[in-house]
C-alpha atoms as a PDB file:
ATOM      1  CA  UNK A   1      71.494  33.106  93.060  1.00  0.00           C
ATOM      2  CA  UNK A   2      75.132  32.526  92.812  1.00  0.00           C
ATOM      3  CA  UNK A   3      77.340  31.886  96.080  1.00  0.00           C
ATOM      4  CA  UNK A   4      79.383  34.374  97.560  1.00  0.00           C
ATOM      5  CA  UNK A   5      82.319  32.151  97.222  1.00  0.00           C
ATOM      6  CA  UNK A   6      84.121  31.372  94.584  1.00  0.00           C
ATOM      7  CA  UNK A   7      85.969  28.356  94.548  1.00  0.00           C
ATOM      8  CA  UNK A   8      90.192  28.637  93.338  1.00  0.00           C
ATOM      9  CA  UNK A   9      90.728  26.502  89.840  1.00  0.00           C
ATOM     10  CA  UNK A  10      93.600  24.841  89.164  1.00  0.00           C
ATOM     11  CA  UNK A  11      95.595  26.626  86.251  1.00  0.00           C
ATOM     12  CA  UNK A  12      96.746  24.487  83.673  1.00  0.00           C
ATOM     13  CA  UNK A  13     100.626  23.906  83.987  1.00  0.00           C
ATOM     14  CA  UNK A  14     101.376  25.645  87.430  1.00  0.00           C
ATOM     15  CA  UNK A  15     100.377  22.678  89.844  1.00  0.00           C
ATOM     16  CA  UNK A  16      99.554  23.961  93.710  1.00  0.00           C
ATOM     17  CA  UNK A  17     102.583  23.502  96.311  1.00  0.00           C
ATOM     18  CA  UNK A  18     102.874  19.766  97.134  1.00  0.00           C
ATOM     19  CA  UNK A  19     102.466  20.347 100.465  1.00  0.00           C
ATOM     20  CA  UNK A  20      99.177  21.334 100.092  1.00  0.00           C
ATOM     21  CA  UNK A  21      98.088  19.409  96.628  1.00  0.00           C
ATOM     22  CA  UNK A  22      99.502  15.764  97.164  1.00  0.00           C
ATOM     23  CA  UNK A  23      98.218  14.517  94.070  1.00  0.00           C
ATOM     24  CA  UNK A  24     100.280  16.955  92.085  1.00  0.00           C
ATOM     25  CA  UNK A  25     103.196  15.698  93.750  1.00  0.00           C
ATOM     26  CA  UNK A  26     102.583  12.262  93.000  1.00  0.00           C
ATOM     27  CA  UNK A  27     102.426  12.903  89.902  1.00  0.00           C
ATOM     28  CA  UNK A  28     105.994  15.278  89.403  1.00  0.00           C
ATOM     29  CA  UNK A  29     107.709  11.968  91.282  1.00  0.00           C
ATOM     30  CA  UNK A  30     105.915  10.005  88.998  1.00  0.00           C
ATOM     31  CA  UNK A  31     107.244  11.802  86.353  1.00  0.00           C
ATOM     32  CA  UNK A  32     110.723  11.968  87.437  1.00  0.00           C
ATOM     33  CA  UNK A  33     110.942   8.591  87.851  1.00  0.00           C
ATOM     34  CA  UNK A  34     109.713   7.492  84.275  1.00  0.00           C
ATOM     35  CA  UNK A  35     111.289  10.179  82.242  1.00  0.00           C
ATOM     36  CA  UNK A  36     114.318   9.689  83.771  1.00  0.00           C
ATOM     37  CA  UNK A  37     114.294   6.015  82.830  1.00  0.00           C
ATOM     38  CA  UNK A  38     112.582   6.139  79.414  1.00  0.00           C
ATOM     39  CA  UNK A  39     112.457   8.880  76.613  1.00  0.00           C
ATOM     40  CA  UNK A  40     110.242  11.374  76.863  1.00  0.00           C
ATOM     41  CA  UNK A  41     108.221   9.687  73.612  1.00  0.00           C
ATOM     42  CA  UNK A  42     107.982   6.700  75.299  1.00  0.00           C
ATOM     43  CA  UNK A  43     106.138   7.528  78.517  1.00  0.00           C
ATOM     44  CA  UNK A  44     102.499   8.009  77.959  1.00  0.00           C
ATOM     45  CA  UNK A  45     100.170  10.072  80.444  1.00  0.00           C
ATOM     46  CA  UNK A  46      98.535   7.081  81.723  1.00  0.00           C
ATOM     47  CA  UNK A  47     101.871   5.492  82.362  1.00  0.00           C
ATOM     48  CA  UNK A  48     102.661   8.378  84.677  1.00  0.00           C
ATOM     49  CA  UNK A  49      99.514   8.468  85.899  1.00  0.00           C
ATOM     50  CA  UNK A  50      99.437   4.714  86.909  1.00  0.00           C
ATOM     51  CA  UNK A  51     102.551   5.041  88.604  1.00  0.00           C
ATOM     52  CA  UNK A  52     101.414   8.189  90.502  1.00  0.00           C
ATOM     53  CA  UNK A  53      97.808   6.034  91.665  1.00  0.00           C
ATOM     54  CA  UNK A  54      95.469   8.455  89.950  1.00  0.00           C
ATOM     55  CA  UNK A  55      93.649   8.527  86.786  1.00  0.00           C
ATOM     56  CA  UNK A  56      94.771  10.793  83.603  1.00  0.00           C
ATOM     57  CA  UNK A  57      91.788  13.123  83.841  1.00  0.00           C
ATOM     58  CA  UNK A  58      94.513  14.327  87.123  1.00  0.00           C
ATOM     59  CA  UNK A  59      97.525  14.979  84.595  1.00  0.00           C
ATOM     60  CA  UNK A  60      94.977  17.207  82.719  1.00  0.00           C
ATOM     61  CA  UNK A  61      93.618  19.124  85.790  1.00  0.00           C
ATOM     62  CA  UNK A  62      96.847  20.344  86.858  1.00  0.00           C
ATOM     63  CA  UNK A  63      99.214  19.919  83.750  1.00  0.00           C
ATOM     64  CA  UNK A  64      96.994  19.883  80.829  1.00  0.00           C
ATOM     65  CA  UNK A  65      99.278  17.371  78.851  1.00  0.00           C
ATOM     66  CA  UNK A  66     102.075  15.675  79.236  1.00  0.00           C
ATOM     67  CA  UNK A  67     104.399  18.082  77.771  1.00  0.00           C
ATOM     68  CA  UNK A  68     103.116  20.403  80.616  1.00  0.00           C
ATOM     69  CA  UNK A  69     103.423  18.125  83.364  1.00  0.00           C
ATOM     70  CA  UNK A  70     107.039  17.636  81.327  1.00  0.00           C
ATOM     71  CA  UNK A  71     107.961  21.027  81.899  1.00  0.00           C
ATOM     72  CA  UNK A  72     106.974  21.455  85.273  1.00  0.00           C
ATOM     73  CA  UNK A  73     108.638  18.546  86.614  1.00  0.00           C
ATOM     74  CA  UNK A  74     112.000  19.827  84.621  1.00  0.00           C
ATOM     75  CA  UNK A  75     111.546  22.934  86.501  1.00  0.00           C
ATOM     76  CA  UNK A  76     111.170  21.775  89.919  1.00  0.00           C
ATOM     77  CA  UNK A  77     114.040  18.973  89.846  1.00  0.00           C
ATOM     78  CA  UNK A  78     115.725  21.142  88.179  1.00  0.00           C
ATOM     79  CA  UNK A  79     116.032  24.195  90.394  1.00  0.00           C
ATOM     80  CA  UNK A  80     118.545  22.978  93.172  1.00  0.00           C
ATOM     81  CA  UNK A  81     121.329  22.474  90.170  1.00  0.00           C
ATOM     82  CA  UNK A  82     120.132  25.827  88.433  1.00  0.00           C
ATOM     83  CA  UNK A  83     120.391  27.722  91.697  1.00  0.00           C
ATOM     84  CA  UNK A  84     124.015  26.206  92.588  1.00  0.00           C
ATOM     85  CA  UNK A  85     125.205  27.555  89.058  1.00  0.00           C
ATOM     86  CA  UNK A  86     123.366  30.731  89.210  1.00  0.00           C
ATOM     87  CA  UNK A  87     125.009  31.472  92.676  1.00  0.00           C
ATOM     88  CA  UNK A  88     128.741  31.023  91.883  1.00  0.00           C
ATOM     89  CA  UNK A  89     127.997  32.540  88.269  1.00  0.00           C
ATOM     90  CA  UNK A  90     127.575  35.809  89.998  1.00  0.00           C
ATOM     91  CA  UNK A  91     130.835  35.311  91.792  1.00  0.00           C
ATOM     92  CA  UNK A  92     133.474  37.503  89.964  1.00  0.00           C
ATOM     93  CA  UNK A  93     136.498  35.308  91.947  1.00  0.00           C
ATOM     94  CA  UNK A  94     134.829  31.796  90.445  1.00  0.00           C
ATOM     95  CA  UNK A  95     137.698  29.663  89.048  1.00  0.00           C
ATOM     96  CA  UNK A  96     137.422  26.080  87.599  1.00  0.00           C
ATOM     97  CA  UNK A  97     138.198  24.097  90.721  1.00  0.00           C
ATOM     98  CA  UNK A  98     135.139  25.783  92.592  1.00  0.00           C
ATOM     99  CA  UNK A  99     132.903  25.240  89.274  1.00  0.00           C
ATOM    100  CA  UNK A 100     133.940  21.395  89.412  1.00  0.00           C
ATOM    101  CA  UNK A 101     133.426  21.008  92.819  1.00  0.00           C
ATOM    102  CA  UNK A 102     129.971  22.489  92.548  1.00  0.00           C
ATOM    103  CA  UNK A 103     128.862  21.009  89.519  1.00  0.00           C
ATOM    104  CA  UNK A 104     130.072  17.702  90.491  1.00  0.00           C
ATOM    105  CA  UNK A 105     127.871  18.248  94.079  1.00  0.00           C
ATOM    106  CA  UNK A 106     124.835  19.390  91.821  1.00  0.00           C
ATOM    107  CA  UNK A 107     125.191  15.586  90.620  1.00  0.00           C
ATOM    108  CA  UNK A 108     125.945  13.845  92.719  1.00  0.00           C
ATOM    109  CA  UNK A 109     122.998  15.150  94.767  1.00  0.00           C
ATOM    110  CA  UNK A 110     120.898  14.894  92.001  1.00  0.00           C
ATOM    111  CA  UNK A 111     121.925  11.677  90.530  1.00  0.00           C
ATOM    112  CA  UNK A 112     119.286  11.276  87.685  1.00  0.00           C
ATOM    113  CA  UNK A 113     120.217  14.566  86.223  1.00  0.00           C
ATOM    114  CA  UNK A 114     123.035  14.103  83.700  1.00  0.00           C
ATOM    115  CA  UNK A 115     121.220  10.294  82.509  1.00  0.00           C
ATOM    116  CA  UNK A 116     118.071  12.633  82.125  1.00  0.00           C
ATOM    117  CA  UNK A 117     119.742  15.917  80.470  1.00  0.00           C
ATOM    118  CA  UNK A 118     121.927  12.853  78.249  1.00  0.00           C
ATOM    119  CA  UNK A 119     118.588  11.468  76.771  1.00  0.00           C
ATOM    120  CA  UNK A 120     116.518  14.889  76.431  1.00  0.00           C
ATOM    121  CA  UNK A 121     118.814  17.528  76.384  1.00  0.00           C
ATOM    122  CA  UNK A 122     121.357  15.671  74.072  1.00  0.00           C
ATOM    123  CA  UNK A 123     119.742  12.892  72.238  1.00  0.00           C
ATOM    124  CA  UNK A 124     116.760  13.855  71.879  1.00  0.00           C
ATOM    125  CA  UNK A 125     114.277  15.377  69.512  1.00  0.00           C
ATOM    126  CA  UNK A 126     111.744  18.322  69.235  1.00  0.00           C
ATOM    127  CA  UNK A 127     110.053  20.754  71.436  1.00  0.00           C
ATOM    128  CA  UNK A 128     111.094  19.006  74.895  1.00  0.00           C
ATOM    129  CA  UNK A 129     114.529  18.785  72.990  1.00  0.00           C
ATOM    130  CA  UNK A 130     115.174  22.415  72.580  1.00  0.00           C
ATOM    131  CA  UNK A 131     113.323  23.302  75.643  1.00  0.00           C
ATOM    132  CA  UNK A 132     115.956  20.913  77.690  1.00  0.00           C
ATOM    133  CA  UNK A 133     119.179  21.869  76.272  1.00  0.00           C
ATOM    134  CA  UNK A 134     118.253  25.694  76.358  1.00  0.00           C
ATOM    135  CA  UNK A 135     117.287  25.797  79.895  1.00  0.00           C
ATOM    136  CA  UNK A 136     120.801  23.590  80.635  1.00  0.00           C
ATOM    137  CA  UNK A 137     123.075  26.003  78.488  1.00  0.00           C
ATOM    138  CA  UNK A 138     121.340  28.775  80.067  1.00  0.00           C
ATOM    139  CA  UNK A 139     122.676  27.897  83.230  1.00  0.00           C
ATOM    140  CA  UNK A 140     125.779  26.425  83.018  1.00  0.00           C
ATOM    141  CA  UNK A 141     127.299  28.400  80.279  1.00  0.00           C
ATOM    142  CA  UNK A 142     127.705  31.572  82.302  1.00  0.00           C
ATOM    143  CA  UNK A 143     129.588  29.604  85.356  1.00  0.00           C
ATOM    144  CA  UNK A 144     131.313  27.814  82.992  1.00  0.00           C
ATOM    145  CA  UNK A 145     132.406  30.611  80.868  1.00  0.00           C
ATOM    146  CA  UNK A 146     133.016  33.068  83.805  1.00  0.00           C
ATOM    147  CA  UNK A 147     135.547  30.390  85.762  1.00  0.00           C
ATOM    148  CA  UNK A 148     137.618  29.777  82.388  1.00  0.00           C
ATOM    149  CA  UNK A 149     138.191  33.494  81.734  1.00  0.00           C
ATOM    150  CA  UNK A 150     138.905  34.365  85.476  1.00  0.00           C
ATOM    151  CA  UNK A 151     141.586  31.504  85.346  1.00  0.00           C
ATOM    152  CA  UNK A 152     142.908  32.736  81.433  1.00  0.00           C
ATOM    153  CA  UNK A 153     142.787  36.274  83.718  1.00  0.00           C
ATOM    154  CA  UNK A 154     144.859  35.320  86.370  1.00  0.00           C
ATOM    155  CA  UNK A 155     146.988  33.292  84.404  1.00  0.00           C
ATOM    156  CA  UNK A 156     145.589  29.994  85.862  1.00  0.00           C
ATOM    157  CA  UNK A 157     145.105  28.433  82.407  1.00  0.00           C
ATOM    158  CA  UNK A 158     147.656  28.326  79.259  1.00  0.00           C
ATOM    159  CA  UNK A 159     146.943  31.563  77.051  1.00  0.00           C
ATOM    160  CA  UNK A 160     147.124  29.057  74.044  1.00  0.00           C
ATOM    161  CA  UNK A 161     144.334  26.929  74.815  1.00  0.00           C
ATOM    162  CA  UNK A 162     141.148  27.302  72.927  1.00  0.00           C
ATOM    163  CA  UNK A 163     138.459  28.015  75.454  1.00  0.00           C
ATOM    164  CA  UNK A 164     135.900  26.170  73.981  1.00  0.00           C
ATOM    165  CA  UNK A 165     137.611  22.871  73.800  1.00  0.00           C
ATOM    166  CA  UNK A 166     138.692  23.483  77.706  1.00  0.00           C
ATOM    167  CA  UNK A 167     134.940  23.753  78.201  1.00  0.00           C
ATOM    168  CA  UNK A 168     134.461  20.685  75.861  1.00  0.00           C
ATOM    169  CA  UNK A 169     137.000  18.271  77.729  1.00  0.00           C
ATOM    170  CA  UNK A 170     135.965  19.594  81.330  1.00  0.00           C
ATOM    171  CA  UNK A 171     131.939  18.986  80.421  1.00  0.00           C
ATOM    172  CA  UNK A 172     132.689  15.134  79.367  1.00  0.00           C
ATOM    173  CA  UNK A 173     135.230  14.696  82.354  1.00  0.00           C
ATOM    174  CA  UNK A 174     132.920  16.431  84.997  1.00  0.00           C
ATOM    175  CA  UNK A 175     129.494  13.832  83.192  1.00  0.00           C
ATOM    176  CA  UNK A 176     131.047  10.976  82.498  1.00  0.00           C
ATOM    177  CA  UNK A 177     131.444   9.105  85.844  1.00  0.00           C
ATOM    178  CA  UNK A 178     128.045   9.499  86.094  1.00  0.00           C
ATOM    179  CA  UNK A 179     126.201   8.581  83.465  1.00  0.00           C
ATOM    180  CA  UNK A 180     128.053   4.912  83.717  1.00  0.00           C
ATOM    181  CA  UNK A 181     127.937   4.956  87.438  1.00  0.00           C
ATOM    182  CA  UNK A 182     126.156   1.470  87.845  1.00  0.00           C
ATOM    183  CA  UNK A 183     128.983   0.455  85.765  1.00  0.00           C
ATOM    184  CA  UNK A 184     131.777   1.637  87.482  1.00  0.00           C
ATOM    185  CA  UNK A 185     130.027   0.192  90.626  1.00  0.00           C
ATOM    186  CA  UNK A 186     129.467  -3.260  88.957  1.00  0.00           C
ATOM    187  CA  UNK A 187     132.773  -3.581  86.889  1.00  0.00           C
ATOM    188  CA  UNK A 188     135.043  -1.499  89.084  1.00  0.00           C
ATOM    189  CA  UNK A 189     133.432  -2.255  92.825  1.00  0.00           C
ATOM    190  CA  UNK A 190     133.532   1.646  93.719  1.00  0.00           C
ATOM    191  CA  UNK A 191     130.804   3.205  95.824  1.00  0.00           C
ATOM    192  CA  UNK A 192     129.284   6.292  95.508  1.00  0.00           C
ATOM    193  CA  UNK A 193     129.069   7.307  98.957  1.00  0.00           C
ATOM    194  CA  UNK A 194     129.762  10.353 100.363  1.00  0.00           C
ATOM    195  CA  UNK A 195     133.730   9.413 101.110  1.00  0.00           C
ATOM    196  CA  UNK A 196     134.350   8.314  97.841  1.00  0.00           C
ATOM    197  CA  UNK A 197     132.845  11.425  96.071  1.00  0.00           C
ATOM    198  CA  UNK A 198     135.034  13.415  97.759  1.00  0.00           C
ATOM    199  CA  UNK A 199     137.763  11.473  96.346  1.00  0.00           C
ATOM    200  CA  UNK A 200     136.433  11.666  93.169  1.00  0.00           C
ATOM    201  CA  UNK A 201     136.204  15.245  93.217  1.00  0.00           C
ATOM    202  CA  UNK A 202     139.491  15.964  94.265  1.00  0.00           C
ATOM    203  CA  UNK A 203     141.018  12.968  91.564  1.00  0.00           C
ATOM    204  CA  UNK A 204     139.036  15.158  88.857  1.00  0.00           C
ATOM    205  CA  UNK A 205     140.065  18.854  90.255  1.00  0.00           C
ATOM    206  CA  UNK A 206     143.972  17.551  89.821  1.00  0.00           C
ATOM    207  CA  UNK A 207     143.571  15.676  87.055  1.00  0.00           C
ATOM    208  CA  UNK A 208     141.804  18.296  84.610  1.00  0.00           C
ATOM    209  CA  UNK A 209     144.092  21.040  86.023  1.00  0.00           C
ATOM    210  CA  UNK A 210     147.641  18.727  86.176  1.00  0.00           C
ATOM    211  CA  UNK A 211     146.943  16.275  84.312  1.00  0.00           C
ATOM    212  CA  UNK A 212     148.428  12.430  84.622  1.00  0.00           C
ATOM    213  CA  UNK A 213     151.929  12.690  83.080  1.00  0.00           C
ATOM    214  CA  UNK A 214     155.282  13.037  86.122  1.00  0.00           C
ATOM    215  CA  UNK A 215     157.011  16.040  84.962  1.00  0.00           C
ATOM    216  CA  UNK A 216     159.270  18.613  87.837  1.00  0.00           C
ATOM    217  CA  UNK A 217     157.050  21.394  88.651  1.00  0.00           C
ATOM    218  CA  UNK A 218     153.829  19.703  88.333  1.00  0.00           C
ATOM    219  CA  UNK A 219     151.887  20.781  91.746  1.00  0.00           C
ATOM    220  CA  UNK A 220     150.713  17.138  91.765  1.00  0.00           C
ATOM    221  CA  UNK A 221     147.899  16.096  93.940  1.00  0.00           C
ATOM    222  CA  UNK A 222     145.288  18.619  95.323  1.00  0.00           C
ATOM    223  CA  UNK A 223     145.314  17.314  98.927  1.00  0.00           C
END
């Protein structure tokens, strides 16, 4: 006689909330942590699983590979960058000093995110390749496009300016700082904290829109 109840399996790829599956949780941390230190090749399952304190048969249960647990760990790190994009992309008064000033929050909030989006997104290879850098230019190319052409609109921006290459230059200035932020820290003694990124905003904000060189009319500083 089979039981009346029927006990809830695990799907494949779509891990339980952590709050109520720990092990799952341990194991997207776990796999935060390693793929956002090593390439996605060189992590193995029982890596992860080692550094999460279960076996690999648990990697399996919930994420059937690696490139599953992969994926779901992409989406839920992920998601508080994607939403603050996806919010001001749907703004229709979005101009390029509130997409900095977002963007550059997204980071520095999430500080593994541009090394991790660098090495997968950027320089990296196959499936987990394409599946990084569409998911990224699915979400910041709308906010990105949308604040250019609302500043081009209200005359914000030089008319002769190729938009692309804006978008180009603003991408590397917005990244840079902190992909080589142990180095600046190191080399340059500056701290990341919370006082100093909002000097580091602002610096960027005037810089990309004014740029460095004295000249009369320049607005100068953003404070």
């Amino acid at each position: 006689m089979t039981s009346s109840k029927v006990q809830a399996k695990h799907s494949p790829g779509r891990p339980s909330n952590s709050a109520d599956d720990p092990v799952s949780d341990r194991l997207l941390q776990a796999a935060k942590e390693l793929f956002s230190s090593y390439e996605y090749r060189a992590v193995s399952i029982r890596q992860i699983a080692a550094h999460a304190g279960v076996n690999t048969a648990m990697v399996h249960y919930y994420f059937g590979d690696k490139e599953g647990l992969y994926r779901n760990m992409t989406e839920k790190v992920s998601l508080p960058v994607e939403d603050a994009l996806k919010k001001i992309a749907a703004r229709d008064d979005l101009s390029i000093a509130e997409f900095i000033k977002v963007w550059m929050k997204a980071m520095y909030d999430n500080p593994w995110y541009p090394v991790f989006i660098l090495k997968e997104g950027i320089l990296g290879q196959g499936p987990v390749h394409r599946f990084t850098s569409t998911r990224l230019s699915e979400v910041m190319a709308p906010a990105l496009q949308k604040a250019l052409e609302n500043d081009r609109k209200n005359n914000r921006l030089r008319k002769e300016l190729d938009l692309t290459l804006v978008a180009m230059s603003l991408v590397s200035l917005l990244n840079y700082p902190f992909l080589i932020r142990p180095l600046f820290e190191k080399t340059l003694g500056i701290s990341f904290d919370q006082d100093q990124f909002d000097i580091l905003c602002d610096h960027t904000t005037d810089i990309f829109l004014h740029g460095v060189l004295e000249y009369e009319g320049n607005p100068g500083s953003m404070a």
